[in-house]
C-alpha atoms as a PDB file:
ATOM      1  CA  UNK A   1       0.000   0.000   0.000  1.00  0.00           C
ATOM      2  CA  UNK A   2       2.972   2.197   1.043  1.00  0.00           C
ATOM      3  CA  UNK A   3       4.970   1.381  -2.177  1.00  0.00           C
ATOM      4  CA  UNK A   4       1.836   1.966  -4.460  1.00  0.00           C
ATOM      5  CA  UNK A   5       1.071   5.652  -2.950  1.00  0.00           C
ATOM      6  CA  UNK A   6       5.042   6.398  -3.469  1.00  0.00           C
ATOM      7  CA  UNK A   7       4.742   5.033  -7.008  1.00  0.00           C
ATOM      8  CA  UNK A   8       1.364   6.700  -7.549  1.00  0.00           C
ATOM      9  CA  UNK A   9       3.212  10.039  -5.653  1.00  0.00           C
ATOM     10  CA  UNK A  10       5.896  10.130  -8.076  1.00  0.00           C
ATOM     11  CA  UNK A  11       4.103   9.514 -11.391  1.00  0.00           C
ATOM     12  CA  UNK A  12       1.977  12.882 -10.265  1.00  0.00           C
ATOM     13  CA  UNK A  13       4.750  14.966  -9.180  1.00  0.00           C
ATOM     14  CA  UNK A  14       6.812  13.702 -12.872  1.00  0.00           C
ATOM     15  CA  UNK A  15       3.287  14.699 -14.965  1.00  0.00           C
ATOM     16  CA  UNK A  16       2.977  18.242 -12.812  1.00  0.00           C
ATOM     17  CA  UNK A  17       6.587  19.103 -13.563  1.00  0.00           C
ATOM     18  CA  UNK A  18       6.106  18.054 -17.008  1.00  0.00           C
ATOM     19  CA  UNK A  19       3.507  20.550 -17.448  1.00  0.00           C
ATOM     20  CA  UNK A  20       4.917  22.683 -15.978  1.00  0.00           C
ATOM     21  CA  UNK A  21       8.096  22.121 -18.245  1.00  0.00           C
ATOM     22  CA  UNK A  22       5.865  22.655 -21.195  1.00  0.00           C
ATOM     23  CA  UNK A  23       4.209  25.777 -20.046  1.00  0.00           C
ATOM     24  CA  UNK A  24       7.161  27.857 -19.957  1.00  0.00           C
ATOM     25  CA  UNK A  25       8.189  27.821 -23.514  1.00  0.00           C
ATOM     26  CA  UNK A  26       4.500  28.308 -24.576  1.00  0.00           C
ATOM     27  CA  UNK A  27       4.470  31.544 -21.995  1.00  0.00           C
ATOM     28  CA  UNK A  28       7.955  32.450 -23.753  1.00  0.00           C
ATOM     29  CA  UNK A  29       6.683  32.365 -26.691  1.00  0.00           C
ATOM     30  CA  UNK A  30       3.763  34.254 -26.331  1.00  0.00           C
ATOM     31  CA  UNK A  31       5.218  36.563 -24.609  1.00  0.00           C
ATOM     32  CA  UNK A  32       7.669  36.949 -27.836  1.00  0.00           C
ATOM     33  CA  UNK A  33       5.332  36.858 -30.027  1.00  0.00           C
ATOM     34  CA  UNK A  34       3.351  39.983 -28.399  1.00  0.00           C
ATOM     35  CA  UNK A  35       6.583  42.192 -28.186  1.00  0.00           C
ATOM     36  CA  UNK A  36       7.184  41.233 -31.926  1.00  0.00           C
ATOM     37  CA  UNK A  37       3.537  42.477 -32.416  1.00  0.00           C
ATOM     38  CA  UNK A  38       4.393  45.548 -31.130  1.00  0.00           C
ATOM     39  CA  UNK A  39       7.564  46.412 -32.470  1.00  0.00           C
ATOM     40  CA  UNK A  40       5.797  46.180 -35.781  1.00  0.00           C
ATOM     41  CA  UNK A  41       2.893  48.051 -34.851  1.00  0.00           C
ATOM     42  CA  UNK A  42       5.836  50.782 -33.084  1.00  0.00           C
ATOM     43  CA  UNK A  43       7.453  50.758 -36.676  1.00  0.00           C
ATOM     44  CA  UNK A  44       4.268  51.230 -38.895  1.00  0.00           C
ATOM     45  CA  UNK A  45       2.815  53.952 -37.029  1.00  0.00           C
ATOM     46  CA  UNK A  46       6.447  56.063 -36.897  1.00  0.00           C
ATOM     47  CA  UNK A  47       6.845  55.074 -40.793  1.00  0.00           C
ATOM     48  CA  UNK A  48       3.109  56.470 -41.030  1.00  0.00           C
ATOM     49  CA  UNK A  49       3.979  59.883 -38.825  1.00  0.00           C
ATOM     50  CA  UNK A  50       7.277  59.900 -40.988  1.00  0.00           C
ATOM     51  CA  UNK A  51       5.219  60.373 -44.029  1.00  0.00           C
ATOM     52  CA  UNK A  52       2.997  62.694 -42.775  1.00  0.00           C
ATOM     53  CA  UNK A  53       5.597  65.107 -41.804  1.00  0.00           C
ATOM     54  CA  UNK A  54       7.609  64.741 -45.140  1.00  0.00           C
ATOM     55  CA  UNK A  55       4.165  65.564 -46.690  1.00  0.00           C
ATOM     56  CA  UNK A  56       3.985  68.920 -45.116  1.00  0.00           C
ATOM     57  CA  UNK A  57       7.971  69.723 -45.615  1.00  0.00           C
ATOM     58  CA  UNK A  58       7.464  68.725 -49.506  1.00  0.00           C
ATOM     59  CA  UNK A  59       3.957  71.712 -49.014  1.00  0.00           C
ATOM     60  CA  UNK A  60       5.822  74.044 -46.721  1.00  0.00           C
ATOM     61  CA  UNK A  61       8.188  75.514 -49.288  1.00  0.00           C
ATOM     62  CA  UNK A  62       5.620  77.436 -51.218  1.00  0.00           C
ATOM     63  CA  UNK A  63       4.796  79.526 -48.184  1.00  0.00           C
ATOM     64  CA  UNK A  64       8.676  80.739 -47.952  1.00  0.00           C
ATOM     65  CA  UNK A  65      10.865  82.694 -50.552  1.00  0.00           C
ATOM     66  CA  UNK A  66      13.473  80.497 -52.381  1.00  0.00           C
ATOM     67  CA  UNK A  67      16.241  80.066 -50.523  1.00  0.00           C
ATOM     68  CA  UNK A  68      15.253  82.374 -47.527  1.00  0.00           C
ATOM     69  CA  UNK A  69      15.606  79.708 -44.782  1.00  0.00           C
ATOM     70  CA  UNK A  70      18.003  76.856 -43.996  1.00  0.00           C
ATOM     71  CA  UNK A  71      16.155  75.017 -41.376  1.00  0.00           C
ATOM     72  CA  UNK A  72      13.228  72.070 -40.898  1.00  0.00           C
ATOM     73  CA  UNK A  73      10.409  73.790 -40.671  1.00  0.00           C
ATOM     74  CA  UNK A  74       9.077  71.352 -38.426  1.00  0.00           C
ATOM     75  CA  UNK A  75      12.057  71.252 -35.943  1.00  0.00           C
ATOM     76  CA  UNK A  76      10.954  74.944 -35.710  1.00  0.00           C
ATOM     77  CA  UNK A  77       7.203  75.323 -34.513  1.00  0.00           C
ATOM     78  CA  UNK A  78       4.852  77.029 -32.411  1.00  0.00           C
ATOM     79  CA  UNK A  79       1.521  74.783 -31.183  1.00  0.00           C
ATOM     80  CA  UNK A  80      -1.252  77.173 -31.150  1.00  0.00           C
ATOM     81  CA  UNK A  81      -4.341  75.984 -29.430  1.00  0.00           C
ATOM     82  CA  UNK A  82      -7.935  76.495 -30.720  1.00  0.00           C
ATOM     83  CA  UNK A  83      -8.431  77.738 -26.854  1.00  0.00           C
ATOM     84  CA  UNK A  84      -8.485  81.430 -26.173  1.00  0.00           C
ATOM     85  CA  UNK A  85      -6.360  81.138 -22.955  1.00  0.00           C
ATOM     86  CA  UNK A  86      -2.240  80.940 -23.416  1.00  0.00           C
ATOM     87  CA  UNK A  87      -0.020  81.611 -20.957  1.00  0.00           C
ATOM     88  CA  UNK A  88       2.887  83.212 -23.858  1.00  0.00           C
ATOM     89  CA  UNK A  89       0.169  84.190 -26.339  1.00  0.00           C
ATOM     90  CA  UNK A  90      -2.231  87.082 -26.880  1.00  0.00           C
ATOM     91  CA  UNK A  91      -5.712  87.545 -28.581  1.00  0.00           C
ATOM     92  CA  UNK A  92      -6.071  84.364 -29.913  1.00  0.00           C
ATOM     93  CA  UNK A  93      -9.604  84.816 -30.852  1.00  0.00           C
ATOM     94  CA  UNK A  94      -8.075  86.494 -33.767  1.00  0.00           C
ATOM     95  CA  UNK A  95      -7.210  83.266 -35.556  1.00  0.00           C
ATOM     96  CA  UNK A  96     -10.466  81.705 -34.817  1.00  0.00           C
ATOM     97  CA  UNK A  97      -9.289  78.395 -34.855  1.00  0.00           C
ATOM     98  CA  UNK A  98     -11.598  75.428 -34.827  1.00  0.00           C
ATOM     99  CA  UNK A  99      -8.807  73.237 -33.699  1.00  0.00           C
ATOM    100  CA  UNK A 100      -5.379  73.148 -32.273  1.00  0.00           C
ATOM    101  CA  UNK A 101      -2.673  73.907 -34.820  1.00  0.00           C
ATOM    102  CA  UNK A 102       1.228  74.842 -36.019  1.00  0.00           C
ATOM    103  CA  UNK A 103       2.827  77.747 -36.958  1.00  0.00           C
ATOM    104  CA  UNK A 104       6.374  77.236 -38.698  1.00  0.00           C
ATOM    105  CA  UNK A 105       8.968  79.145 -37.903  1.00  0.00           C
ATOM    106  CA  UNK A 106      11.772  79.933 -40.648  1.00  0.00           C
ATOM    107  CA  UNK A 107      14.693  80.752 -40.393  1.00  0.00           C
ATOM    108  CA  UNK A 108      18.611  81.591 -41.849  1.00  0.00           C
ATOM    109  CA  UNK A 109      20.862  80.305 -39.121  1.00  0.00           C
ATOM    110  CA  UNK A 110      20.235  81.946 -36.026  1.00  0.00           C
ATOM    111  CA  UNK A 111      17.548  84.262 -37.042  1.00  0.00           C
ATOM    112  CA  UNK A 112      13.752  84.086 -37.576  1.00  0.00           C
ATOM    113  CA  UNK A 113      12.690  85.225 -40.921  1.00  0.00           C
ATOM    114  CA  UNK A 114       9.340  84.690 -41.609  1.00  0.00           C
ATOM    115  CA  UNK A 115       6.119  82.784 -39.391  1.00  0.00           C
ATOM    116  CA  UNK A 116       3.362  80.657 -40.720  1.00  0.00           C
ATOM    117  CA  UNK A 117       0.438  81.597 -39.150  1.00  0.00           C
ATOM    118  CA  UNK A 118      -2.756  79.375 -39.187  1.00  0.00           C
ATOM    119  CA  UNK A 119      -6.271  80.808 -38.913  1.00  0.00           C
ATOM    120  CA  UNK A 120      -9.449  79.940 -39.924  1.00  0.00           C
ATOM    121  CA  UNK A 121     -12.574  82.239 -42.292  1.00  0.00           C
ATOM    122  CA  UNK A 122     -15.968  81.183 -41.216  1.00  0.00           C
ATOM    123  CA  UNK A 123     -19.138  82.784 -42.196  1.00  0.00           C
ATOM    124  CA  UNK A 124     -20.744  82.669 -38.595  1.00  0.00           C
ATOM    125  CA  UNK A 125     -22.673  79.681 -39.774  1.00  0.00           C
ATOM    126  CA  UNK A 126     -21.380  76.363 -40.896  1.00  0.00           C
ATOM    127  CA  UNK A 127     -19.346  77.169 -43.724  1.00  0.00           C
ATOM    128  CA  UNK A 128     -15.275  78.064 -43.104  1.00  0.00           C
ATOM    129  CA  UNK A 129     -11.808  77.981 -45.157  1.00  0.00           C
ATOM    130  CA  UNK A 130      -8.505  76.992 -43.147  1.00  0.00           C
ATOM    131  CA  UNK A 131      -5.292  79.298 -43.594  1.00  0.00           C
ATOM    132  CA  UNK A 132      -1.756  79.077 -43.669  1.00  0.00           C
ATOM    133  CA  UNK A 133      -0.615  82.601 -43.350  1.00  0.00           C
ATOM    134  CA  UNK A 134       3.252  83.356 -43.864  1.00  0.00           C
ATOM    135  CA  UNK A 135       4.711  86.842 -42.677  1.00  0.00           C
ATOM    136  CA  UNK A 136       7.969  88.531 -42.523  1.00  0.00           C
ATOM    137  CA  UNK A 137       9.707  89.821 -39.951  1.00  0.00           C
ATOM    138  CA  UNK A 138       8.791  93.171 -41.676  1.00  0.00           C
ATOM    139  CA  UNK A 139       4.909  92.333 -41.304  1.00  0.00           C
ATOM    140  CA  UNK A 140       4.249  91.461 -45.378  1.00  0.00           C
ATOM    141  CA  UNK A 141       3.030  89.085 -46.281  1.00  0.00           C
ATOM    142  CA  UNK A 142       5.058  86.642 -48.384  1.00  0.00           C
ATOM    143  CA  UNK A 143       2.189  83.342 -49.148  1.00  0.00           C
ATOM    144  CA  UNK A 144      -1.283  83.389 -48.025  1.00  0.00           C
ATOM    145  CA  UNK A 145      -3.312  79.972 -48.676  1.00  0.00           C
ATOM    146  CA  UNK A 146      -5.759  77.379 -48.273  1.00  0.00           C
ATOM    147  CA  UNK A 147      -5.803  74.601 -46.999  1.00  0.00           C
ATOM    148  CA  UNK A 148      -8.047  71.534 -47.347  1.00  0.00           C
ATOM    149  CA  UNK A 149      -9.952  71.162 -44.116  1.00  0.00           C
ATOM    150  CA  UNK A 150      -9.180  67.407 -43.302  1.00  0.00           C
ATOM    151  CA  UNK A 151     -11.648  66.917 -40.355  1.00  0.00           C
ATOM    152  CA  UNK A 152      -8.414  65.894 -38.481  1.00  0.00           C
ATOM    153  CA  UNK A 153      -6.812  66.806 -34.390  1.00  0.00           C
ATOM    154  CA  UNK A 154      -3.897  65.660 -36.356  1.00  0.00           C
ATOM    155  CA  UNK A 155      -0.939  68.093 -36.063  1.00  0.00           C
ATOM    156  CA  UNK A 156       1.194  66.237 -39.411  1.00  0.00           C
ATOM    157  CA  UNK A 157      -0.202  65.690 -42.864  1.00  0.00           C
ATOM    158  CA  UNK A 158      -2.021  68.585 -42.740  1.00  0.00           C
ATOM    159  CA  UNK A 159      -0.573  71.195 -45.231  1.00  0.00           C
ATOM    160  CA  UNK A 160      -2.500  70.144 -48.357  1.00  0.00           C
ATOM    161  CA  UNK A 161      -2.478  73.192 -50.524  1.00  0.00           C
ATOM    162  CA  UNK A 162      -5.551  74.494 -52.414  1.00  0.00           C
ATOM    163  CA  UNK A 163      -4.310  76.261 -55.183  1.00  0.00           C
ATOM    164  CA  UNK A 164      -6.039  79.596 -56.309  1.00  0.00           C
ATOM    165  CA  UNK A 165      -4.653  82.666 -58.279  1.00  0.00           C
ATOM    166  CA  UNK A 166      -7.090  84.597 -56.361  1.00  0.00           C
ATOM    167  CA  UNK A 167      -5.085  83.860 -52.596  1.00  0.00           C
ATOM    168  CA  UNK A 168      -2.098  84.427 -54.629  1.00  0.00           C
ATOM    169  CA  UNK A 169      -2.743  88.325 -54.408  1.00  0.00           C
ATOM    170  CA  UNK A 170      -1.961  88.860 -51.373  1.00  0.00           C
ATOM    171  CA  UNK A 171       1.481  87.816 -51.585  1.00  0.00           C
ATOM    172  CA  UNK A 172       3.480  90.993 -50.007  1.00  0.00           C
ATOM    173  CA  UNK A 173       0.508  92.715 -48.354  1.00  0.00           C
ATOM    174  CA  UNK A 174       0.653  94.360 -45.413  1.00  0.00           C
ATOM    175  CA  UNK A 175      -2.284  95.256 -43.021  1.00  0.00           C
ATOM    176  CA  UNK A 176      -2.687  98.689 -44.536  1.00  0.00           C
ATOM    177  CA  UNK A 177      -3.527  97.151 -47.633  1.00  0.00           C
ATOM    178  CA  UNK A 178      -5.416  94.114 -47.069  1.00  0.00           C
ATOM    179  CA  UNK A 179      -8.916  95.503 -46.877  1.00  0.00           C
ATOM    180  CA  UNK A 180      -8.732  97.715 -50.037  1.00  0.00           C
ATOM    181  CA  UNK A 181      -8.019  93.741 -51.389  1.00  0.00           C
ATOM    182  CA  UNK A 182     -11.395  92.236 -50.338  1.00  0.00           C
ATOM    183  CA  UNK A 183     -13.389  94.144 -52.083  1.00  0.00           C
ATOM    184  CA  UNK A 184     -11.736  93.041 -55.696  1.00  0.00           C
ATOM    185  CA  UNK A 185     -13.973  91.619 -58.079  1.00  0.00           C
ATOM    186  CA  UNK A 186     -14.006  87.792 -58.063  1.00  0.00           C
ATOM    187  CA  UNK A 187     -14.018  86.713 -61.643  1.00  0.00           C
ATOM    188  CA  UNK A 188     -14.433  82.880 -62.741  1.00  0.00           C
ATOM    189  CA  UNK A 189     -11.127  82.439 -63.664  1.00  0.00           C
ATOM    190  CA  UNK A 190      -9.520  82.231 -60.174  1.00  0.00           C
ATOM    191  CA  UNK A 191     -11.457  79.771 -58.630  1.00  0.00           C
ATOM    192  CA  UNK A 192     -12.423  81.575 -55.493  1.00  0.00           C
ATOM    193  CA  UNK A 193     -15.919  79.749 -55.263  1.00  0.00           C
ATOM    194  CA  UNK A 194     -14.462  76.217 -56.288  1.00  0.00           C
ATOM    195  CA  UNK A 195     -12.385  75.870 -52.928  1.00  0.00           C
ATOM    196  CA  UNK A 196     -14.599  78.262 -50.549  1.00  0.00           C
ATOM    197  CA  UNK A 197     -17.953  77.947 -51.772  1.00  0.00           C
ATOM    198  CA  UNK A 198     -20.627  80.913 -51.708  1.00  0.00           C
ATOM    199  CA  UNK A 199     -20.991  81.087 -47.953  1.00  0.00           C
ATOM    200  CA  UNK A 200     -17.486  82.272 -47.275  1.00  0.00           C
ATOM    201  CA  UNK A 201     -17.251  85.668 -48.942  1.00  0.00           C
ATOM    202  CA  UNK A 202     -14.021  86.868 -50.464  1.00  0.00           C
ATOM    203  CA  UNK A 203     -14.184  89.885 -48.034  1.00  0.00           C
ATOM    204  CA  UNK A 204     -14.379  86.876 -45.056  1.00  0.00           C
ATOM    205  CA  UNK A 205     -11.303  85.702 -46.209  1.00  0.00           C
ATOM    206  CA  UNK A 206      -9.800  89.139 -46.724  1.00  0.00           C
ATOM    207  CA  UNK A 207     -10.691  90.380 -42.802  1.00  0.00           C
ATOM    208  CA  UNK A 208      -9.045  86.978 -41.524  1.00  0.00           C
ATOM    209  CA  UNK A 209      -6.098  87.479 -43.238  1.00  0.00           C
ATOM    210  CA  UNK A 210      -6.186  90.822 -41.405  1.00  0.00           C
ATOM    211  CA  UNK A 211      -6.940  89.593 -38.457  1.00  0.00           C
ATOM    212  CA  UNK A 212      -4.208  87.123 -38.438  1.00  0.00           C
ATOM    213  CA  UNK A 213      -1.410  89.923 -39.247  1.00  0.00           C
ATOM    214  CA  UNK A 214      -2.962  91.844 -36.427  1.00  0.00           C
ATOM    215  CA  UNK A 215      -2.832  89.072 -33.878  1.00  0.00           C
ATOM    216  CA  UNK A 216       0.964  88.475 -35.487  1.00  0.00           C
ATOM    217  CA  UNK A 217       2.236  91.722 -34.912  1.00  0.00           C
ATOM    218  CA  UNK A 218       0.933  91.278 -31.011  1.00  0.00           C
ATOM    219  CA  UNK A 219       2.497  87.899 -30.292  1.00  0.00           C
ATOM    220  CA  UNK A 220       6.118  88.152 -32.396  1.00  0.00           C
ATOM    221  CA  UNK A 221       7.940  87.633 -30.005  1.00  0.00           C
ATOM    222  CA  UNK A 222       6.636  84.828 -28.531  1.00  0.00           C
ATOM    223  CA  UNK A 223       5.861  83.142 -31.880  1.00  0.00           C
ATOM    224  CA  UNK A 224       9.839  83.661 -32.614  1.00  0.00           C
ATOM    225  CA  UNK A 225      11.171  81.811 -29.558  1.00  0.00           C
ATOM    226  CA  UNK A 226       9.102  79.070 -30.481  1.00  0.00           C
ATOM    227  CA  UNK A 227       8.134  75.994 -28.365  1.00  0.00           C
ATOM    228  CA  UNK A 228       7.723  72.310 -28.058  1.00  0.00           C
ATOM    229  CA  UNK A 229       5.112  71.793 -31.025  1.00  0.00           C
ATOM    230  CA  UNK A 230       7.472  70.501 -33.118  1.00  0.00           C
ATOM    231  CA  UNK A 231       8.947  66.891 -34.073  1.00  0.00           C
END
């Protein structure tokens, strides 16, 4: 009786540690397996953010003159939030953002050259036009645009261009003459009404331009020392 429970003893004690034998390589594995599965996901979303961001360096350019700047414009940002309350800036309510958003700081070496500002035209009603505004250190103007309102919180792969000869006036402005611009005759060649539709007058789009320089010209400084928005 003795030498059967010994026996019977040791055959249990053999199967538990075989069991237990074979459940750490299948832990191990999983284990590998689920770091694998996120090293993969790690890489696909960086190669995704990656993209994004060269996406808005190839669309950046056009906002700049040739050759004005030498650094990554998006090493060299400023996070603006959609909020009116900032501890560094003032008046945001000028921009009228809808969301939070960059401005890009250029510059040659050392020193700031021009900002690009976002802000956003609305018609007090549901229809609204997202900028990109860039200004010189003089306060002109040197690229005002559109961009295509991607429905996105997304701070990369945002700076898709909507091309219009009609923004393209603006180019060199300066406050004093940016309202004698919105009351210019829109003419079907320059698209105005294909990318802002009839809700969002050209003279909408003219004052927030305004706007923007005005709110600009209160926060340079701030907007030049620039902050942790950026990559």
């Amino acid at each position: 009786m003795d030498n059967s429970s010994a026996n019977q003893s040791s055959v249990n004690q053999d199967s538990s540690n075989t069991g237990y034998s074979l459940r750490i390589p299948l832990v191990a594995s999983i284990l590998i397996l689920i770091l694998l599965l996120s090293v993969l996901s790690f890489t696909s979303s960086n190669a995704v953010l990656k993209g994004k961001q060269e996406f808005d360096r190839r669309n950046l350019y056009q906002f700049f003159e040739e050759g004005s700047y030498d650094n990554d414009l998006l090493l060299d940002t400023f996070l603006i939030p959609a909020s009116s309350d900032h501890e560094q800036l003032f008046n945001l309510h000028l921009l009228n953002l809808q969301r939070d958003r960059l401005a890009y700081i250029a510059k040659d070496g050392d020193e700031v050259v021009a900002i690009a500002v976002p802000a956003t035209a609305d018609d007090g009603f549901n229809g609204h036009v997202e900028l990109l505004v860039a200004i010189t250190m003089f306060g002109r103007i040197s690229a005002a645009r559109v961009i295509d309102d991607l429905n996105s919180n997304e701070l990369y792969g945002v700076v898709d261009v909507i091309q219009s000869q009609w923004m393209k006036q603006f180019t060199g402005n300066t406050m004093r003459d940016i309202l004698g611009t919105s009351w210019k005759k829109v003419s079907a060649d320059n698209e105005y009404d294909q990318f802002v539709g009839a809700s969002v007058t050209p003279k909408t789009v003219s004052q927030q331009i305004y706007d923007t320089l005005v709110f600009f010209q209160s926060n340079r400084i701030a907007l030049m020392a620039g902050e942790s928005g950026g990559i």
